[in-house]
Protein backbone atom coordinates (compact mmCIF):
# COMPACT_ATOMS: atom_id res chain seq x y z
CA UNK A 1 185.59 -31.53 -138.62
CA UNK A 2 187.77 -33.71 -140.75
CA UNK A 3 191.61 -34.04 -139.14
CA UNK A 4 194.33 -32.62 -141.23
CA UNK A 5 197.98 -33.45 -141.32
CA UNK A 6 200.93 -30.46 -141.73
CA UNK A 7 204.13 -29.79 -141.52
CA UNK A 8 204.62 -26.12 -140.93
CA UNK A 9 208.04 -24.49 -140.71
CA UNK A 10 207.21 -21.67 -137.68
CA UNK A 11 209.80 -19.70 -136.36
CA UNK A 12 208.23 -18.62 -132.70
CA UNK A 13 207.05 -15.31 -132.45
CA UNK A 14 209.31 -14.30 -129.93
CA UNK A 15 212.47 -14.93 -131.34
CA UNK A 16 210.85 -12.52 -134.48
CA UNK A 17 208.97 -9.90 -132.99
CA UNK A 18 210.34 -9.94 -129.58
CA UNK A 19 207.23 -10.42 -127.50
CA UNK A 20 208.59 -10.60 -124.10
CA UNK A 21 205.45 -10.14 -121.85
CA UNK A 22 201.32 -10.40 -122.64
CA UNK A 23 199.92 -10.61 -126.37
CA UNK A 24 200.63 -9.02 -129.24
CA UNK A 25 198.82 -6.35 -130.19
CA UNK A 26 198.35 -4.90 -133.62
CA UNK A 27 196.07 -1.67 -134.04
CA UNK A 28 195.08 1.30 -136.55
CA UNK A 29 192.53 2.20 -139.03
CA UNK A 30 190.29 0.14 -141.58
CA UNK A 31 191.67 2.16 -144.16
CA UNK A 32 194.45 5.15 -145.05
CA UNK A 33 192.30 7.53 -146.48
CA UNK A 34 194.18 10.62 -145.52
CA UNK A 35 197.75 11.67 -144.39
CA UNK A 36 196.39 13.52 -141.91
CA UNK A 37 193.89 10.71 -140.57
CA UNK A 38 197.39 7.65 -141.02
CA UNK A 39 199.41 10.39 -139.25
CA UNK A 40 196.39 11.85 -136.19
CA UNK A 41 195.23 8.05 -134.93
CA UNK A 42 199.37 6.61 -135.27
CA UNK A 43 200.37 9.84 -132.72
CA UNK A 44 198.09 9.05 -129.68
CA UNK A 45 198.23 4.56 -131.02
CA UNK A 46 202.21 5.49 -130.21
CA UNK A 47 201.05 6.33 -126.75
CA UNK A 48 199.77 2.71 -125.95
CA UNK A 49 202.77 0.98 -125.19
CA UNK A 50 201.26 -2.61 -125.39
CA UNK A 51 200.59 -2.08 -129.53
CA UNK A 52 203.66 -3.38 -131.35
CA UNK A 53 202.13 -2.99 -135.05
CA UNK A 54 199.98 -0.37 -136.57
CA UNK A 55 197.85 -1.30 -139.73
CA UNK A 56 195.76 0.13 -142.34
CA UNK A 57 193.95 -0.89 -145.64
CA UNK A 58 195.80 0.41 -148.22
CA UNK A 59 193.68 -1.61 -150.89
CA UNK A 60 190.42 -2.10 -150.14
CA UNK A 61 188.22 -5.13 -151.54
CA UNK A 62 185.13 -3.57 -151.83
CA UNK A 63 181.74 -5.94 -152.98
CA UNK A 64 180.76 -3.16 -155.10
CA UNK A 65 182.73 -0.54 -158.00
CA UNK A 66 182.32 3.26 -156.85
CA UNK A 67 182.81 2.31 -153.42
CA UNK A 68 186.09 3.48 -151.86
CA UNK A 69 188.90 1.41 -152.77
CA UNK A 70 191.53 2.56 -150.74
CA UNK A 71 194.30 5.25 -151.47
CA UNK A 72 196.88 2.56 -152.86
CA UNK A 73 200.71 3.85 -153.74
CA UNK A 74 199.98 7.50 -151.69
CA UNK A 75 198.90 5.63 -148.73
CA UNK A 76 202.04 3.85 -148.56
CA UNK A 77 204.00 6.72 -148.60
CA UNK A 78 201.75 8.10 -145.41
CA UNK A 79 202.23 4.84 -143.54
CA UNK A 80 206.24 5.25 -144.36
CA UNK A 81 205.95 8.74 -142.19
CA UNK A 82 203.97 6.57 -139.75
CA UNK A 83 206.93 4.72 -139.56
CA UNK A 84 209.89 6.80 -138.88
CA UNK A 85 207.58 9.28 -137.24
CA UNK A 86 206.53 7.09 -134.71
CA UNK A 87 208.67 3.94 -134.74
CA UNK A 88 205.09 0.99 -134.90
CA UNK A 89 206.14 -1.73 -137.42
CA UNK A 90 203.59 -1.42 -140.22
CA UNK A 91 201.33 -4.04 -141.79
CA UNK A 92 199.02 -4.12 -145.07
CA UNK A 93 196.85 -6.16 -147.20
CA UNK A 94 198.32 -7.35 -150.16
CA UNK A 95 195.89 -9.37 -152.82
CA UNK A 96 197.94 -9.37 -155.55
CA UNK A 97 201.96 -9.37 -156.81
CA UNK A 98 201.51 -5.78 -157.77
CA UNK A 99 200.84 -4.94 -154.27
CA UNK A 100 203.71 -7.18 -152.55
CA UNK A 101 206.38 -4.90 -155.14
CA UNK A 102 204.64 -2.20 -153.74
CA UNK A 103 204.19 -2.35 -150.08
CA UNK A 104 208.57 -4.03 -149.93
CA UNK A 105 209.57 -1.29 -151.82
CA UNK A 106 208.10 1.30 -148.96
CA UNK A 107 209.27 -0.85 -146.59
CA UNK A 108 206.23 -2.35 -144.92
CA UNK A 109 206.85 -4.96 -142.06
CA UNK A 110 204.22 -7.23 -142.73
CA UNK A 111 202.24 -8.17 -145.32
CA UNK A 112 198.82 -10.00 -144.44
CA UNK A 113 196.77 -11.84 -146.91
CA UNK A 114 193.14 -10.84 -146.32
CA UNK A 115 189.79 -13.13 -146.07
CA UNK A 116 188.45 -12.67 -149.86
CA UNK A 117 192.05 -13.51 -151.40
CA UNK A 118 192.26 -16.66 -149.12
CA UNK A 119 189.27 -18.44 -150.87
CA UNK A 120 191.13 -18.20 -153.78
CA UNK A 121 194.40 -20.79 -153.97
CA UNK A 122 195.36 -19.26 -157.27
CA UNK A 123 195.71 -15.39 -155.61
CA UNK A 124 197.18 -16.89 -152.92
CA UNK A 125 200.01 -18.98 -155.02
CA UNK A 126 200.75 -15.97 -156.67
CA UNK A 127 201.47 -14.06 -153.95
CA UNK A 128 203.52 -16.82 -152.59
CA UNK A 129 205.76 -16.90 -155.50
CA UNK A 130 205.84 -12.53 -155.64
CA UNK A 131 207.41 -13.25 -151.95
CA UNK A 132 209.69 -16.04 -152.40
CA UNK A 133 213.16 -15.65 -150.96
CA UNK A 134 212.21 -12.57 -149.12
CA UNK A 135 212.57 -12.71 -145.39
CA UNK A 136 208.81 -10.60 -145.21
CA UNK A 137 206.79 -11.63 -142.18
CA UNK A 138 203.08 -12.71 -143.59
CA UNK A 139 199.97 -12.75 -141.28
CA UNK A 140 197.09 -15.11 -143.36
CA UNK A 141 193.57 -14.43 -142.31
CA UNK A 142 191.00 -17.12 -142.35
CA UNK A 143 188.93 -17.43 -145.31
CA UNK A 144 185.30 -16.05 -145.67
CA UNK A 145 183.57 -19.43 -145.29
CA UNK A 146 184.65 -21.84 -142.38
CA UNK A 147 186.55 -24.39 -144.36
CA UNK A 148 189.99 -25.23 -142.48
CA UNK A 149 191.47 -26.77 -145.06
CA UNK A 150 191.63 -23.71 -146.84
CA UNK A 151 192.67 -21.81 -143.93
CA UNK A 152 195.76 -24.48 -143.42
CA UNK A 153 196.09 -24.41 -147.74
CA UNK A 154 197.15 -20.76 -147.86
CA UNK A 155 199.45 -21.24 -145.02
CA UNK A 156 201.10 -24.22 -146.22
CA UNK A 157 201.44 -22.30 -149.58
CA UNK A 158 203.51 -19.11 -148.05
CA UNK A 159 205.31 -21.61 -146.01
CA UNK A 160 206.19 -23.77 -148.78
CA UNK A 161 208.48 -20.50 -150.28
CA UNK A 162 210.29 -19.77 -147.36
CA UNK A 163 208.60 -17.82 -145.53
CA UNK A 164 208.75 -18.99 -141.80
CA UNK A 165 207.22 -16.00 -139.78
CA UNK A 166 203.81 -16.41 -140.25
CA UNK A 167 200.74 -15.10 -137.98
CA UNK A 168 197.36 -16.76 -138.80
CA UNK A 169 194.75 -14.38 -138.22
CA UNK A 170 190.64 -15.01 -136.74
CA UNK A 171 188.31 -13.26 -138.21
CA UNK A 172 185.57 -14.63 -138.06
CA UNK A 173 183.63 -16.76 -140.65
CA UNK A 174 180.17 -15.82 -142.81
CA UNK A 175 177.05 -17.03 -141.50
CA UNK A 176 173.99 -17.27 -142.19
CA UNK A 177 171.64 -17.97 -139.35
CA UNK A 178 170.88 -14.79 -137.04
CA UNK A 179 173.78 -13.86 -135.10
CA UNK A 180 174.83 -10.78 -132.80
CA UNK A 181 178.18 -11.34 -134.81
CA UNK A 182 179.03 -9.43 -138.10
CA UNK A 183 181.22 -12.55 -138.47
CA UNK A 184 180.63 -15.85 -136.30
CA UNK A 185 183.47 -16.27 -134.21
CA UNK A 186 183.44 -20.54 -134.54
CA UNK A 187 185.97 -20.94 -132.01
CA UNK A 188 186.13 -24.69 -132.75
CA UNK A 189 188.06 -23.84 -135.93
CA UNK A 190 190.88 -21.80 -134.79
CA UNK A 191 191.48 -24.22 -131.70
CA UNK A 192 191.40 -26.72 -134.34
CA UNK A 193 193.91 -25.05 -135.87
CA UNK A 194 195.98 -24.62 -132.99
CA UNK A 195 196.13 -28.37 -131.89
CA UNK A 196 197.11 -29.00 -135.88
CA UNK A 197 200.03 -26.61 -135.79
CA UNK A 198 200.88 -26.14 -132.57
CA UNK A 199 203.57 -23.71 -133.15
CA UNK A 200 201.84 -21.19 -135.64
CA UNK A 201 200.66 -18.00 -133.52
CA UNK A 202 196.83 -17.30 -133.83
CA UNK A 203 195.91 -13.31 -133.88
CA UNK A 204 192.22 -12.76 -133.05
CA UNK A 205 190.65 -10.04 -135.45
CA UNK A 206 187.50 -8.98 -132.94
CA UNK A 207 186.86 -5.98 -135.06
CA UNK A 208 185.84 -8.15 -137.84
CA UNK A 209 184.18 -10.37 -135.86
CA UNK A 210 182.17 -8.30 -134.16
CA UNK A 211 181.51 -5.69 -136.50
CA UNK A 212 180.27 -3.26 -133.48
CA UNK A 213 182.07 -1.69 -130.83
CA UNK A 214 180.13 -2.72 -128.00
CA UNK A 215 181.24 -6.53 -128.65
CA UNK A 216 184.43 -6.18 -128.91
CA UNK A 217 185.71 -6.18 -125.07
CA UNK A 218 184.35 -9.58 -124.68
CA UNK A 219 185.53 -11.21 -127.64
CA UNK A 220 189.00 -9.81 -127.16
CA UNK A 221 188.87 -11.45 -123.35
CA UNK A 222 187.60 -14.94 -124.95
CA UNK A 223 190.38 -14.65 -127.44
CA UNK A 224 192.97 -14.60 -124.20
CA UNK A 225 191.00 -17.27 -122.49
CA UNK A 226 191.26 -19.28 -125.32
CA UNK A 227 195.18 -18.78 -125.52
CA UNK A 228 195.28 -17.15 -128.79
CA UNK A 229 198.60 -15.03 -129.26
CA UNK A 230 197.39 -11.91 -129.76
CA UNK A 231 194.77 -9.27 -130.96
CA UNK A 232 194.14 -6.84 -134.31
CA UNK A 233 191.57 -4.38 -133.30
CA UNK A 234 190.99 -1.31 -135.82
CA UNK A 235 191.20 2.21 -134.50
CA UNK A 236 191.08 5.29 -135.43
CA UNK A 237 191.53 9.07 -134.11
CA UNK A 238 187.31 9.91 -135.43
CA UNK A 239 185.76 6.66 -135.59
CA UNK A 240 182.42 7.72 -136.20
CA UNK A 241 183.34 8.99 -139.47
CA UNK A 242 185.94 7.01 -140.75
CA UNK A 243 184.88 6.03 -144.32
CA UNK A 244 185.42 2.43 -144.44
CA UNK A 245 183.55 0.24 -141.45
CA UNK A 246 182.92 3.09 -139.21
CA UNK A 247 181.22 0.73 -136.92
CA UNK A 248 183.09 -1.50 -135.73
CA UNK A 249 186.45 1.05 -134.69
CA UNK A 250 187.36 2.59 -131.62
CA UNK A 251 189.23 5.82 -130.84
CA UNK A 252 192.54 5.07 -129.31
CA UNK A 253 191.80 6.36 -126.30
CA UNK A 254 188.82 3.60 -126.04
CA UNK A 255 191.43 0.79 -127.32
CA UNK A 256 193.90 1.80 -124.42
CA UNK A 257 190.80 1.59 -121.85
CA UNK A 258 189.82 -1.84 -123.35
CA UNK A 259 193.30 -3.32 -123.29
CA UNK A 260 193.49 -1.67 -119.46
CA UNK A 261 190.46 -3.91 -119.27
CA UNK A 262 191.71 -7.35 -120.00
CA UNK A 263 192.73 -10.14 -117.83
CA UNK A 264 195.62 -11.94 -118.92
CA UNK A 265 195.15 -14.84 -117.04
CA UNK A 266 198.45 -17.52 -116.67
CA UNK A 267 198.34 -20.73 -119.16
CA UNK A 268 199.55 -22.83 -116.29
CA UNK A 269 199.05 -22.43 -112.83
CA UNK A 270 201.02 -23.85 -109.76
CA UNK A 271 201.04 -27.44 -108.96
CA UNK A 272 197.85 -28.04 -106.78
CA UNK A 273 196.09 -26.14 -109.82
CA UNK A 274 197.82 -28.84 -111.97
CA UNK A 275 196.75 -31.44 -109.69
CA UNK A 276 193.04 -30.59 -110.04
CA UNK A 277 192.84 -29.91 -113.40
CA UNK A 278 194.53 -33.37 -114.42
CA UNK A 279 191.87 -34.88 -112.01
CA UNK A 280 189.04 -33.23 -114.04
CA UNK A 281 190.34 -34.05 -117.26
CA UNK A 282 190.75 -37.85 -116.69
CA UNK A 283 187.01 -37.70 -115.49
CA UNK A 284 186.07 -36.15 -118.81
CA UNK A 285 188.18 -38.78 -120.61
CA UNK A 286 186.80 -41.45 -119.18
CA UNK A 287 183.44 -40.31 -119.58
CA UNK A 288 184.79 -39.62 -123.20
CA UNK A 289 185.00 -43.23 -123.54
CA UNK A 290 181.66 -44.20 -121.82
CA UNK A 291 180.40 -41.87 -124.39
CA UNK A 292 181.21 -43.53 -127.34
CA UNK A 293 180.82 -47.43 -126.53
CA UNK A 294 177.45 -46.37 -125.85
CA UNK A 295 176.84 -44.29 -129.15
CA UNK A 296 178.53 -47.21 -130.70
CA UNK A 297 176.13 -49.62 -129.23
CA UNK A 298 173.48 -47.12 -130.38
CA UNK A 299 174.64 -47.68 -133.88
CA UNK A 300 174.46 -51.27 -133.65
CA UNK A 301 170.54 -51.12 -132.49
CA UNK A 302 170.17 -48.70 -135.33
CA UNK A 303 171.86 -51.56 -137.56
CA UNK A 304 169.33 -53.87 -136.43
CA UNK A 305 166.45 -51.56 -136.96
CA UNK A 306 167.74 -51.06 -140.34
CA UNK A 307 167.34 -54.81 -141.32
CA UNK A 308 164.08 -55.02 -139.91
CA UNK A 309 162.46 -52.20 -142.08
CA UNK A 310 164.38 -54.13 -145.06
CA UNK A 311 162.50 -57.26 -144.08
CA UNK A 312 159.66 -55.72 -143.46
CA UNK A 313 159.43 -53.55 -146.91
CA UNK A 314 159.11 -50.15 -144.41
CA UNK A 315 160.65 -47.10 -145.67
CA UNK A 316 163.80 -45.72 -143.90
CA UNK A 317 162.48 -42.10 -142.62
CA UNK A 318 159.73 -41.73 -140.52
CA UNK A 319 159.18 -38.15 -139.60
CA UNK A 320 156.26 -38.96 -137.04
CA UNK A 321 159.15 -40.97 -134.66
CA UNK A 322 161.47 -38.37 -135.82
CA UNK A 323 159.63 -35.41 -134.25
CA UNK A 324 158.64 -37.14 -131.45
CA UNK A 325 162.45 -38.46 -130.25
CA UNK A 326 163.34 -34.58 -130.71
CA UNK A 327 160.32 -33.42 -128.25
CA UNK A 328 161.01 -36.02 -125.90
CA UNK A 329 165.65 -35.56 -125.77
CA UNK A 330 164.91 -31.42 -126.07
CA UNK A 331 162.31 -32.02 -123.05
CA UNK A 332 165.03 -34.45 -121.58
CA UNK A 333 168.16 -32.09 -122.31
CA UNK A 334 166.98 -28.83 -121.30
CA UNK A 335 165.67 -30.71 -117.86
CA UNK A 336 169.44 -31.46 -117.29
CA UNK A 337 170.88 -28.33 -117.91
CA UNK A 338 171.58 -28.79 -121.23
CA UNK A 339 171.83 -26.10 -124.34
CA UNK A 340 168.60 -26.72 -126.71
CA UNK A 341 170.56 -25.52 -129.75
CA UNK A 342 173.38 -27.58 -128.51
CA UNK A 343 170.90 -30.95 -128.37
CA UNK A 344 169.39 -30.12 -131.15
CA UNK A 345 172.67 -29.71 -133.59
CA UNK A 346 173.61 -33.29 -131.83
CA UNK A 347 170.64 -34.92 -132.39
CA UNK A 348 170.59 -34.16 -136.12
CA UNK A 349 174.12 -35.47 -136.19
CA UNK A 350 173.56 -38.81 -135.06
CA UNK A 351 170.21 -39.09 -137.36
CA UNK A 352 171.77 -37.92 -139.86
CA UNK A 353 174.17 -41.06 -139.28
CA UNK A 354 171.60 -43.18 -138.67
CA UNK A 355 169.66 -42.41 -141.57
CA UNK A 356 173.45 -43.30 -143.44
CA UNK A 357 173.70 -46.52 -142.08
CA UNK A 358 170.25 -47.80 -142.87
CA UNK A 359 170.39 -46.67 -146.30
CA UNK A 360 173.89 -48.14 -146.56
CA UNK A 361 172.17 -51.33 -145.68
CA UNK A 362 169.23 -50.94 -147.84
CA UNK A 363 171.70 -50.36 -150.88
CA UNK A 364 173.28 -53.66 -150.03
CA UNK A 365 170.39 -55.26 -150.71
CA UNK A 366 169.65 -53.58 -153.51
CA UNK A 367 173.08 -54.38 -155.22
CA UNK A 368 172.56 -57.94 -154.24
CA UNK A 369 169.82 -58.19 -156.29
């Protein structure tokens, strides 16, 4: 993952939303698609102290026309009742200006800028500038391919108008090798994302991520482990026929059992926990650091290897030695307790470099000439 450099202007999430104790916790349905439905699963979400927020789809993205689409300019006017019925802050997807005009003048809480408008830096500066100089909370969700950069773009661009309460939302990113996932969770990228902007509060979406009920307790826990700020878990008072992504929501009565369920465990312990844990981590930088000097000398015995094919007029990949050194590390690995996938994605990594270096030297040659 290539490092990026920002300069985000975060007001903490406390000092916004008030989050004294535990994560935040938004909830509601994939979609409005009745009064009655908004009004039903907001009466018993009210009962679960611990949600803050209550969202709903008010335009839906569909991949297909004749799908449904969401109830638009009525549903706002249902999730207004939710409001002063009730007294849960309310949140919506907004993907264009139209909809920003919209969802202020019904007096939405937050706006949140959804995965298929995220790809797109053009939707996303538009929106920017529909929300300039309004003090409008935004929650940006990752975009539909795992590109941080993106990600980071779209939150730089809401930033860069003002806007200083800002959630970044997990969702999950496409995939396409086999998965239990409906949308690989890639942990590496959010923590990423974390380290880069260290302020900016991370929401974990596992409804999206998960895209079945039965998955969602765990990654809701792994999103605590991991320290992410909060969670945005769809529900709804008849799940299994809610129109839009029946599948993945819970009743409210199963979203108060799963957030019963979770341990919030403390980001720093006492000080012999502290002790120990610095003790661990200068073992693992220090074997950090025997790490690379030897994958550095490996790279300089590739180097050499490279000029003797050159000299010798022997082509760069040989698939024969290639198949055999990923029998022999998997047979290796696995011995030592190590993930095959795991070896196997690092193994193509450092051919792949090695394969870059000798052709980098080849090409030398060849330019000499």
């Amino acid at each position: 993952m290539q490092p990026v450099s920002t300069d985000l202007q975060i007001l903490p999430l406390a000092e916004w939303l008030h989050i004294v104790d535990g994560p935040l916790i938004i909830a509601g349905p994939c979609s409005a698609e009745s009064e009655e439905q908004l009004l039903k699963t907001a009466e018993q979400i009210a009962d679960i102290p611990a949600v803050k927020i209550f969202r709903s789809g008010i335009w839906k993205p569909r991949t297909r026309p004749g799908d449904f689409e969401g109830a638009g300019e009525e549903g706002l006017k249902w999730l207004q009742k939710v409001k002063a019925k009730y007294g849960l802050k309310t949140t919506v997807e907004v993907a264009e200006p139209s909809h920003v005009e919209l969802a202020l003048k019904y007096d939405v809480d937050i706006l949140w800028i959804g995965a298929r408008t995220v790809v797109n830096p053009f939707s996303v500066q538009a929106i920017a500038d529909a929300i300039k100089e309004k003090d409008i909370p935004v929650m940006v969700k990752n975009p539909i391919n795992p590109d941080l950069k993106l990600w980071l773009g779209a939150i730089e661009r809401i930033n860069s108008v003002g806007i200083n309460k800002i959630i970044a939302v997990h969702r999950g990113f496409h995939y396409f090798e086999k998965s239990p996932f409906r949308n690989a969770p890639m942990w590496e990228i959010p923590i990423e994302l974390k380290r880069l902007a260290p302020r900016l509060p991370i929401v974990v979406d596992p409804s999206h991520i998960s895209g079945r009920r039965d998955l969602l307790q765990t990654i809701s826990q792994r999103a605590l482990d991991l320290e992410m700020d909060g969670l945005m878990i769809e529900s709804h008072f008849d799940p299994q026929h809610a129109i839009t992504d029946a599948a993945q929501q819970i009743s409210p009565d199963e979203l108060k059992k799963l957030l019963t369920g979770l341990i919030i465990r403390k980001k720093t312990g006492d000080i012999e926990f502290q002790h120990k844990l610095e003790e661990l981590r200068t073992e693992v930088d220090k074997i950090d650091g025997e790490l690379l000097q030897i994958l550095a000398r490996r790279m300089e015995i590739i180097d050499e290897i490279g000029d003797y094919k050159k000299e010798n007029k022997i082509t760069i990949l040989q698939m024969k030695r290639w198949a055999g050194i990923i029998n022999d590390r998997l047979s290796q690995g696995t011995h030592l307790g190590l993930d095959s996938d795991f070896l196997t994605r690092l193994l193509n990594l450092i051919h792949d470099e090695s394969i870059h270096r000798q052709t980098e030297i080849f090409n030398k040659i060849n330019r000499k000439k």
